[in-house]
PDB file of N, CA and C in Angstrom:
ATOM      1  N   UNK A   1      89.652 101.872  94.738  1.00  0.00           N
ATOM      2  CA  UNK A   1      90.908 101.216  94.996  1.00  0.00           C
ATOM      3  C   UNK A   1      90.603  99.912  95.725  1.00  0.00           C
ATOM      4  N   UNK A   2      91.077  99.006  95.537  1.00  0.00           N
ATOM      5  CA  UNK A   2      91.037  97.581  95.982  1.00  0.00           C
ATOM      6  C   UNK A   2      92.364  97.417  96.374  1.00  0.00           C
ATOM      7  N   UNK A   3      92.660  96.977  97.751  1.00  0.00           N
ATOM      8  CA  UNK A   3      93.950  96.516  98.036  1.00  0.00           C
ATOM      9  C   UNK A   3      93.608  95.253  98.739  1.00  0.00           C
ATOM     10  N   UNK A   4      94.861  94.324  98.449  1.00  0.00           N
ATOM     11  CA  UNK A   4      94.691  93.523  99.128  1.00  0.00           C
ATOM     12  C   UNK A   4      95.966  93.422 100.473  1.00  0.00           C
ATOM     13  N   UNK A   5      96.053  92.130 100.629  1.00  0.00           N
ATOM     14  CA  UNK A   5      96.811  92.140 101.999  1.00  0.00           C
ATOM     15  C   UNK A   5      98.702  92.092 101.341  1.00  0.00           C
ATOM     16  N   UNK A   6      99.375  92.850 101.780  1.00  0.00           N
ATOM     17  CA  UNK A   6     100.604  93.086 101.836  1.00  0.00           C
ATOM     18  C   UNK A   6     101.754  91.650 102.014  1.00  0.00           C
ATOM     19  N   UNK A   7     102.174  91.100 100.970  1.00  0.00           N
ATOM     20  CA  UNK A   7     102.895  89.446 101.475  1.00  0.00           C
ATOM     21  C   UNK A   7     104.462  90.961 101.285  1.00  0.00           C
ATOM     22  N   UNK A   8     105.466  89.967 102.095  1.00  0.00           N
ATOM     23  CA  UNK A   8     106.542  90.219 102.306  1.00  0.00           C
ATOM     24  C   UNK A   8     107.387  90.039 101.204  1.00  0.00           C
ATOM     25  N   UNK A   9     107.302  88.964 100.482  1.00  0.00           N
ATOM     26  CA  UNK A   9     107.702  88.754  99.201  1.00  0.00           C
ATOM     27  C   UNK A   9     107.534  89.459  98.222  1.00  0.00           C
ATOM     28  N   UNK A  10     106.765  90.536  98.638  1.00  0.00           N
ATOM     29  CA  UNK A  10     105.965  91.754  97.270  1.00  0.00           C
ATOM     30  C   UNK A  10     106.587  92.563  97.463  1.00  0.00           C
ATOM     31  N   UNK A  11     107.536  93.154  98.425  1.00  0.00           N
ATOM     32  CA  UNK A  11     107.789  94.447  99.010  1.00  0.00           C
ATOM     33  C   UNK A  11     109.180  94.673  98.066  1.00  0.00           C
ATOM     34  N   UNK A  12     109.599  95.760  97.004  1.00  0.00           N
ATOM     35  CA  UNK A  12     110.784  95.903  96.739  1.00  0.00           C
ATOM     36  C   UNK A  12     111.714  96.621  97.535  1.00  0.00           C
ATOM     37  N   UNK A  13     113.008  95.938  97.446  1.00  0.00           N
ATOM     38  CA  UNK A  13     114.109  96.613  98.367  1.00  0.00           C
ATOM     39  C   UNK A  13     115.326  97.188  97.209  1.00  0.00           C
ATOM     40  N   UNK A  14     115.926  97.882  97.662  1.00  0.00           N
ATOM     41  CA  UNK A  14     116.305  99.138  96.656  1.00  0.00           C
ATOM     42  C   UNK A  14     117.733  99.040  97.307  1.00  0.00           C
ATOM     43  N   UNK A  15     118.293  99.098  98.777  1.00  0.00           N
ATOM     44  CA  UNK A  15     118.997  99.107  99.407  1.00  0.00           C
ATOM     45  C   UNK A  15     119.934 100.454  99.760  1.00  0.00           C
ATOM     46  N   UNK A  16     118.593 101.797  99.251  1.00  0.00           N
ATOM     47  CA  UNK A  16     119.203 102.564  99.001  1.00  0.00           C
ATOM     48  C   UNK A  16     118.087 103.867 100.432  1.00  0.00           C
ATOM     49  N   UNK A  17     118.994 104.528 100.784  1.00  0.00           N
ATOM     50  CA  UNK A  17     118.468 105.220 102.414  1.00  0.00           C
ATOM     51  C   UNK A  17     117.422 106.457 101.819  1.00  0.00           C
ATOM     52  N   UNK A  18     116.447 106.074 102.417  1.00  0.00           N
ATOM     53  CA  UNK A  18     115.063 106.630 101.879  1.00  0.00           C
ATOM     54  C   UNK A  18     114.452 106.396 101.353  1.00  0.00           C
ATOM     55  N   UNK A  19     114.658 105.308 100.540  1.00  0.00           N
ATOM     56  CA  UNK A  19     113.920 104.668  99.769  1.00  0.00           C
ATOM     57  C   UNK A  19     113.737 103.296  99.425  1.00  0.00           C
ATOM     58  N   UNK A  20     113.818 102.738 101.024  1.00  0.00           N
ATOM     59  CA  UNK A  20     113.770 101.218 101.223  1.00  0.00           C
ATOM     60  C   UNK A  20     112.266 100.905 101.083  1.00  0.00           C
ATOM     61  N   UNK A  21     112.576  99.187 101.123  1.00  0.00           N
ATOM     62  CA  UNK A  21     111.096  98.676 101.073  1.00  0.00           C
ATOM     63  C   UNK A  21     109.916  99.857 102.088  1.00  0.00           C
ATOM     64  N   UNK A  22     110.149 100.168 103.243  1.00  0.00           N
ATOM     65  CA  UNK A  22     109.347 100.623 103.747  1.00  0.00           C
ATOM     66  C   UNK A  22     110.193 102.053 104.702  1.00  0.00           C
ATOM     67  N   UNK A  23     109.502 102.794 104.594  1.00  0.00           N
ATOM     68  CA  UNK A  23     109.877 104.269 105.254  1.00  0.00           C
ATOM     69  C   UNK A  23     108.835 104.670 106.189  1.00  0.00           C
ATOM     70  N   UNK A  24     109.029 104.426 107.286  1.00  0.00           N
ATOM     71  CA  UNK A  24     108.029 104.792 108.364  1.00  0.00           C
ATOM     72  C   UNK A  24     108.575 105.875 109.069  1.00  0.00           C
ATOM     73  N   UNK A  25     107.178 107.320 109.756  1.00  0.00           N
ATOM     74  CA  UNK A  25     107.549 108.260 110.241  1.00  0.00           C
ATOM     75  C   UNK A  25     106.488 108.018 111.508  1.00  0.00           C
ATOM     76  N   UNK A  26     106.562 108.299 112.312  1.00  0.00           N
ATOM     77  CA  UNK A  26     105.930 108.354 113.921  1.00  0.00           C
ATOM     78  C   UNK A  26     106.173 109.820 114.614  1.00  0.00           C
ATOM     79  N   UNK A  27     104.608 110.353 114.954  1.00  0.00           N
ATOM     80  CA  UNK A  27     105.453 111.585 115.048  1.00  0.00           C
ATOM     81  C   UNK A  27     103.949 111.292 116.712  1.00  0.00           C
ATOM     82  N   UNK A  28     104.340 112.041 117.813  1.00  0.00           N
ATOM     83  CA  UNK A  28     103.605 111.955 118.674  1.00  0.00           C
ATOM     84  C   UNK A  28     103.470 113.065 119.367  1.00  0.00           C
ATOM     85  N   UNK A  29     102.595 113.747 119.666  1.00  0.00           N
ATOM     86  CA  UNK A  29     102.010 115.248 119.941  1.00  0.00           C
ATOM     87  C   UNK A  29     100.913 115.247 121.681  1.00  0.00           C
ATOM     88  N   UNK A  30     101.588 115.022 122.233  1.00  0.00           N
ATOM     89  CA  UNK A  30     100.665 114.756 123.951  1.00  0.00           C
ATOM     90  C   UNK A  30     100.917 116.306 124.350  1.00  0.00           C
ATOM     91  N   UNK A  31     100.793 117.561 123.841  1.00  0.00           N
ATOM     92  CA  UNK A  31     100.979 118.366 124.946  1.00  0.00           C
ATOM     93  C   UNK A  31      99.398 119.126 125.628  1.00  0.00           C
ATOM     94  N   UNK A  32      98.030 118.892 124.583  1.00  0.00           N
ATOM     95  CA  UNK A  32      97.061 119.573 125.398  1.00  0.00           C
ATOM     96  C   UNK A  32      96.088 118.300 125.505  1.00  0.00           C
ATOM     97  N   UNK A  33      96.095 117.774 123.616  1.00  0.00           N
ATOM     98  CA  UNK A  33      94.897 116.485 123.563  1.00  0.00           C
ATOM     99  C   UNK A  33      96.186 115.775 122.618  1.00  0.00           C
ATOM    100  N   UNK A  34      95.699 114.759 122.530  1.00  0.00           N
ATOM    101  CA  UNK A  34      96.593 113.374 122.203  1.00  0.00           C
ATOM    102  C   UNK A  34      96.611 113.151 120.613  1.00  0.00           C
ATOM    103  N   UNK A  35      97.600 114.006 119.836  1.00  0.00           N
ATOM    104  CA  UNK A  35      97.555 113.770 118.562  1.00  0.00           C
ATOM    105  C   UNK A  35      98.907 113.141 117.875  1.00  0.00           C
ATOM    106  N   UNK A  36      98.530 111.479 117.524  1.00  0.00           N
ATOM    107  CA  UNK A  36      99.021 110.868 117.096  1.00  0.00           C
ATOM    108  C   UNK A  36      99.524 110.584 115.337  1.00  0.00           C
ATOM    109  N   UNK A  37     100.429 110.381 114.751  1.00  0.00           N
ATOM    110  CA  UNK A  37     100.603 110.576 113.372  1.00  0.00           C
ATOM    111  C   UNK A  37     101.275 109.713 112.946  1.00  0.00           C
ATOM    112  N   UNK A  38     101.195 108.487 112.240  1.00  0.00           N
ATOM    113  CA  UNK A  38     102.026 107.647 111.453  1.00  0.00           C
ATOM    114  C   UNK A  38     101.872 107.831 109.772  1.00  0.00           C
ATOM    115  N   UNK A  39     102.527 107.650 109.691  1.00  0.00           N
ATOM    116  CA  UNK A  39     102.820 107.673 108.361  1.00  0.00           C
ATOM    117  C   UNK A  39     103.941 106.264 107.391  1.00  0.00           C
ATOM    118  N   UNK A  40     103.807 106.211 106.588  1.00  0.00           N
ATOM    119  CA  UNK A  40     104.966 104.898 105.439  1.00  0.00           C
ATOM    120  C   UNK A  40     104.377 104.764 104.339  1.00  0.00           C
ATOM    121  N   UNK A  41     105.093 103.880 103.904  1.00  0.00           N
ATOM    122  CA  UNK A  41     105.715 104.173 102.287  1.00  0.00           C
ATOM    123  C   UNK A  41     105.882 102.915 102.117  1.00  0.00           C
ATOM    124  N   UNK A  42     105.013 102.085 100.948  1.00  0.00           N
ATOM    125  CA  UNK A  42     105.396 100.609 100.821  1.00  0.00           C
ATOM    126  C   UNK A  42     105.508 100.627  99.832  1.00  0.00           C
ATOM    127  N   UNK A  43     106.336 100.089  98.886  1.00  0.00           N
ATOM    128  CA  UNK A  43     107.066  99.730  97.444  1.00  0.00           C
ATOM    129  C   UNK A  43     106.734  98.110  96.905  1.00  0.00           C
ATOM    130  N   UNK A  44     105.674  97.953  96.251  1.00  0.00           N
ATOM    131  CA  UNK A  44     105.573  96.614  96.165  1.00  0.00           C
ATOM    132  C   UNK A  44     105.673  96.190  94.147  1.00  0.00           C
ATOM    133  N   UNK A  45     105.127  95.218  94.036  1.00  0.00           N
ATOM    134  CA  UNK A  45     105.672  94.676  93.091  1.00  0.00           C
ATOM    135  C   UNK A  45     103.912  94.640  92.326  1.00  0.00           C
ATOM    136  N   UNK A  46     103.173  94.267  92.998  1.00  0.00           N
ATOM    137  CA  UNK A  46     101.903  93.399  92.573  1.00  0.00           C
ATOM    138  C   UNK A  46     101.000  95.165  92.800  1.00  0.00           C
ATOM    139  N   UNK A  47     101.128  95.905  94.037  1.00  0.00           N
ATOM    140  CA  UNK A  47     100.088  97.227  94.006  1.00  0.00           C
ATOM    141  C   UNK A  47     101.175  98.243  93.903  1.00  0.00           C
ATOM    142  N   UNK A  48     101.963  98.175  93.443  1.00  0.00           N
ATOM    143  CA  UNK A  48     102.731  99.827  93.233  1.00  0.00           C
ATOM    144  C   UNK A  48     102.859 100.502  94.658  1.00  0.00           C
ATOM    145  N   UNK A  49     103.226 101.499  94.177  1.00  0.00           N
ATOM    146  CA  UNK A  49     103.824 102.593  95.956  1.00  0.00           C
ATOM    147  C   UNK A  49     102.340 102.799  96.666  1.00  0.00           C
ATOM    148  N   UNK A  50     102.681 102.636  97.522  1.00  0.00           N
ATOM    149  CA  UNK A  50     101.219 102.983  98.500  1.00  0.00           C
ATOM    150  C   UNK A  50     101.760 103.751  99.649  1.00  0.00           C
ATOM    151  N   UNK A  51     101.374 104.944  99.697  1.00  0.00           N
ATOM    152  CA  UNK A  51     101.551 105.501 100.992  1.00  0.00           C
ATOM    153  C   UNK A  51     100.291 105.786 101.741  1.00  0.00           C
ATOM    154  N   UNK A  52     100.806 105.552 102.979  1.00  0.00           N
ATOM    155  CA  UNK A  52      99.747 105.527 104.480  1.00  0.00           C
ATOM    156  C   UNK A  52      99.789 106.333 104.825  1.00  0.00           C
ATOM    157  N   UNK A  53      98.731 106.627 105.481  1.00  0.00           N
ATOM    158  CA  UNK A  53      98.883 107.621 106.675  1.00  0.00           C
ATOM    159  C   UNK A  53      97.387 107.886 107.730  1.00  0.00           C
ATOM    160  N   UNK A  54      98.188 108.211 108.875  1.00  0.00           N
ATOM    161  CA  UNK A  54      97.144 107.208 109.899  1.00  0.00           C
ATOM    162  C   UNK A  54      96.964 108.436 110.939  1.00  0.00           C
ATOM    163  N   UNK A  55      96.256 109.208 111.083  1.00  0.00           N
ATOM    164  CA  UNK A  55      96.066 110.256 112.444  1.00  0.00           C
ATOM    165  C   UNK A  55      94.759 109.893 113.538  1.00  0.00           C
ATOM    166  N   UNK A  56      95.386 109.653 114.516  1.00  0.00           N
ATOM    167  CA  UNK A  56      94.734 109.278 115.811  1.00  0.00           C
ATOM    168  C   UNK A  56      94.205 110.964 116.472  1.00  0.00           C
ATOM    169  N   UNK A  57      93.478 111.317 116.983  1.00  0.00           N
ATOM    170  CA  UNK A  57      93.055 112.509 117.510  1.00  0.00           C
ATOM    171  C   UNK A  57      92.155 112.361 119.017  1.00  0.00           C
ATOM    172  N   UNK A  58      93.228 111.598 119.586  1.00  0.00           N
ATOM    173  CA  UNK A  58      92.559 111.517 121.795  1.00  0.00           C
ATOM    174  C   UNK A  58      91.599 110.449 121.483  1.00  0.00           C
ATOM    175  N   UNK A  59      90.619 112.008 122.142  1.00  0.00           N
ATOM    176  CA  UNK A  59      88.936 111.409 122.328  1.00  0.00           C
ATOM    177  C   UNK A  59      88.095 111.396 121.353  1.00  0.00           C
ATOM    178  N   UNK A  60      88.939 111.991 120.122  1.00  0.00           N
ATOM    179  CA  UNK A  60      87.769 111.920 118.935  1.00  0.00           C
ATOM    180  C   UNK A  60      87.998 110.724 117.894  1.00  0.00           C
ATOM    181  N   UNK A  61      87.472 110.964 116.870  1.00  0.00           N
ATOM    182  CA  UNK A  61      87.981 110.178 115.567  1.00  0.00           C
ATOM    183  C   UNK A  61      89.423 110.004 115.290  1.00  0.00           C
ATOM    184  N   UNK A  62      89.225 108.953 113.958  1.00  0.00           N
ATOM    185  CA  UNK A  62      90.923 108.720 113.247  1.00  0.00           C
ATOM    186  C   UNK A  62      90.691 108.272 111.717  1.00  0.00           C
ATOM    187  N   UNK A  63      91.742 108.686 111.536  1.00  0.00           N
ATOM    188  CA  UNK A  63      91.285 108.811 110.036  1.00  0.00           C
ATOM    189  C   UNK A  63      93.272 108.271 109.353  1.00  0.00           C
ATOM    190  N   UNK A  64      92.510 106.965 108.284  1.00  0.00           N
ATOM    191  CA  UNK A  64      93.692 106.811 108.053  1.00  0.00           C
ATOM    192  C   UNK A  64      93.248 106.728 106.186  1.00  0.00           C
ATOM    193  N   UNK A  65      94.473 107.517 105.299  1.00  0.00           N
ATOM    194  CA  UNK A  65      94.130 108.003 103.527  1.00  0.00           C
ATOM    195  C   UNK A  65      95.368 106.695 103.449  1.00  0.00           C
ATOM    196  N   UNK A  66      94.931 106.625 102.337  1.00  0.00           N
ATOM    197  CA  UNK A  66      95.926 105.853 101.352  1.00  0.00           C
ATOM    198  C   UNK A  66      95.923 106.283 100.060  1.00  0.00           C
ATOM    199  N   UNK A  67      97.281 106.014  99.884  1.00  0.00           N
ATOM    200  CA  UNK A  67      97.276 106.949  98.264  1.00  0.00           C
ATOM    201  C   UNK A  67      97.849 105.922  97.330  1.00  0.00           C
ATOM    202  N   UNK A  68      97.422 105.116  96.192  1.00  0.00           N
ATOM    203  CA  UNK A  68      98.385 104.318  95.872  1.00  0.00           C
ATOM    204  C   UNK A  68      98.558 104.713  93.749  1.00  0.00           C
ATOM    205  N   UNK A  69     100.070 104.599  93.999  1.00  0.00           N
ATOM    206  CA  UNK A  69     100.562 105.263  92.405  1.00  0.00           C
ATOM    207  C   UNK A  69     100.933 103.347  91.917  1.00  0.00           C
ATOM    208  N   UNK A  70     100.153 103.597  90.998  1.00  0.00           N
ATOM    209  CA  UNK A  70     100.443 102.091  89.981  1.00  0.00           C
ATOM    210  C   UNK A  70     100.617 102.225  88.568  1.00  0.00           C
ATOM    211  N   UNK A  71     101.655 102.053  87.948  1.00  0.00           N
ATOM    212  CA  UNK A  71     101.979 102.160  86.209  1.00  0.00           C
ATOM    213  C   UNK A  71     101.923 103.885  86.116  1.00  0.00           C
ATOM    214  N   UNK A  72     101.918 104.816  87.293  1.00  0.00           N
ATOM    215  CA  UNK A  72     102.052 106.157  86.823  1.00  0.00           C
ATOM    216  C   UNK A  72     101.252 106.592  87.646  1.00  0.00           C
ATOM    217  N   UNK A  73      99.877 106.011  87.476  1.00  0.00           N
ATOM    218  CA  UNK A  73      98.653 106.773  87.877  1.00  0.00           C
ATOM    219  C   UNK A  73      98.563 106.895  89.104  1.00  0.00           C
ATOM    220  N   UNK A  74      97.907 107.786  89.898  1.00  0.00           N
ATOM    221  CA  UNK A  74      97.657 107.802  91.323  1.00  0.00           C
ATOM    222  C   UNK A  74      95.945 107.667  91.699  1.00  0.00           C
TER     223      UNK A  74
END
């Protein structure tokens, strides 16, 4: 997968709830070690749907997947 950088002008808007240009989730977990979770959803024109997702884990590693569906394919 090759992505490039995200222009604003690429992003489709739909105007419809859930399924705007971008759907971001933040979810934050501090109760023993520090587990952080973002997640979104970008709708573009030029790379197709790309969803993120980003987990922070304290003192250890982080690990962020991307999944991107273009003309069908994932």
């Amino acid at each position: 997968m090759n992505l490039k950088k995200i222009k604003s002008e690429d992003l489709i808007f739909s105007n419809e709830i859930e399924d705007d240009r971008t759907n971001t989730y933040l979810t934050l977990n501090d109760y023993d070690w520090i587990n952080y979770n973002l997640s979104t959803r970008f709708k573009t024109e030029e790379m197709g749907v790309l969803e993120v997702e980003f987990e922070f884990f304290g003192f250890s590693t982080s690990q962020m997947n991307v999944k991107q569906t273009l003309n069908g394919n994932v």
